[in-house]
Protein backbone atom coordinates (compact mmCIF):
# COMPACT_ATOMS: atom_id res chain seq x y z
CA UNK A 1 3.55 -1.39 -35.41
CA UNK A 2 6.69 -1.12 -33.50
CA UNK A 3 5.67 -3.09 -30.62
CA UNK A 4 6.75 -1.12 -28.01
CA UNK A 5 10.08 -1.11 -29.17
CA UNK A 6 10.74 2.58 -29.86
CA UNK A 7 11.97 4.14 -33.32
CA UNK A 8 15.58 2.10 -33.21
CA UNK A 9 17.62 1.97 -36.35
CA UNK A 10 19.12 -1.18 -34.67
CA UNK A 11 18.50 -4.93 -36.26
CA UNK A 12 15.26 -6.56 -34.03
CA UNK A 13 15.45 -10.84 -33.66
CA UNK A 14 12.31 -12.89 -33.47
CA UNK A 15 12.67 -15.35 -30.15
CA UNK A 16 11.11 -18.36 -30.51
CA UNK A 17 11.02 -18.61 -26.40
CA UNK A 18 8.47 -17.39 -23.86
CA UNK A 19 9.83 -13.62 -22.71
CA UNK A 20 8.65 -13.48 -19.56
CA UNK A 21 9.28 -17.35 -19.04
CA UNK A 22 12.98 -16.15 -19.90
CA UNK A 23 13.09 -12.86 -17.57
CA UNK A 24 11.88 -14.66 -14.55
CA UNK A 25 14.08 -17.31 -14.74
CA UNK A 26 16.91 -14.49 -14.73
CA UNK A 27 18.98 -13.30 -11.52
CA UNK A 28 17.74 -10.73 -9.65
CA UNK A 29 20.38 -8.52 -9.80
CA UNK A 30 20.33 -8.58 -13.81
CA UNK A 31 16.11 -8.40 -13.84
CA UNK A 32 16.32 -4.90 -11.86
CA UNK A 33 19.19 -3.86 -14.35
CA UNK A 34 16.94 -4.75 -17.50
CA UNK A 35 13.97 -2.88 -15.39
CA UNK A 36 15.86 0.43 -15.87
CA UNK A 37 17.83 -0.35 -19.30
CA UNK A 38 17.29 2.24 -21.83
CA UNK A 39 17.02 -0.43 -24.79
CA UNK A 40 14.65 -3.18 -24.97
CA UNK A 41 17.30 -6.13 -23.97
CA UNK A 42 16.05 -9.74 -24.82
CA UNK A 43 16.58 -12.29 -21.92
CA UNK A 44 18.63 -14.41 -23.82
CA UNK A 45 20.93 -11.23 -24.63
CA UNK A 46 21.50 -10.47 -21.35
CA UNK A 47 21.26 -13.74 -19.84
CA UNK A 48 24.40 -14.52 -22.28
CA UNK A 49 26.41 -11.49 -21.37
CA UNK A 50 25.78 -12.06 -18.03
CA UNK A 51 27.59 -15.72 -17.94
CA UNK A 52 30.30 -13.97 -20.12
CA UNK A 53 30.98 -11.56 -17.46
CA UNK A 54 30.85 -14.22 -14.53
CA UNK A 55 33.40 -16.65 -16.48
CA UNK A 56 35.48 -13.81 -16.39
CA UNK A 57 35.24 -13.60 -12.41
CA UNK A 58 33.38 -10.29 -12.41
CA UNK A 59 31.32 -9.24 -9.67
CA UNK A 60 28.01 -8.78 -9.29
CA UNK A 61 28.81 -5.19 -9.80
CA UNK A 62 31.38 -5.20 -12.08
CA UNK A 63 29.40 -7.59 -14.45
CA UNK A 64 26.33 -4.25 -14.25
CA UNK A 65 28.98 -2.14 -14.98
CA UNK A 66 29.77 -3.94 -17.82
CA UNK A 67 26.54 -4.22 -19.19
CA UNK A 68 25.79 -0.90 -18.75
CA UNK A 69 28.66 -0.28 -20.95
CA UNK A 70 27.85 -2.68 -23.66
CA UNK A 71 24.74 -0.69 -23.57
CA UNK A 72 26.71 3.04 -24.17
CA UNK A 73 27.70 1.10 -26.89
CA UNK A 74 24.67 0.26 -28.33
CA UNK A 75 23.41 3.62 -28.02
CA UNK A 76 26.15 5.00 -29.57
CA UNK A 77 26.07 3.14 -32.92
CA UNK A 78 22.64 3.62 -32.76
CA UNK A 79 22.42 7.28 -32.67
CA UNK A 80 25.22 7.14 -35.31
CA UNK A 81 22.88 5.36 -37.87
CA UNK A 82 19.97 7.81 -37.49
CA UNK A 83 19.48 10.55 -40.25
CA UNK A 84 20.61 13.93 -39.35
């Protein structure tokens, strides 16, 4: 059973932490953004690129941007890794 997570040929991490404890606790800015990500972020995941991108003095919109890249990324390797 996948658990909702899609046929991914990316690595999956067990989180020992509450999810929705987590995604609550998140801004709201970044909880919309995960609402309409393609891949199933974990909080933590985003929670961490999201301080990243505000140590770096990114907006609000500059730090989505960002993630939204990271997450091109993602997708890209991914689709790389798949058979044919």
């Amino acid at each position: 059973m996948n658990r909702n997570l899609g046929a991914t040929s990316l690595r999956r991490k067990s989180r020992p932490e509450d999810p929705m404890k987590s995604y609550d606790s998140l801004p709201q800015p970044l909880r919309h953004w995960l609402s309409q990500a393609t891949l199933p972020w974990s909080p933590t995941s985003a929670r961490r690129l999201w301080k990243k991108f505000s140590a770096k003095g990114l907006t609000t919109q500059e730090a989505l941007l960002a993630l939204s890249a990271a997450e091109a990324r993602m997708l890209a390797r991914d689709r790389s890794g798949l058979p044919g």
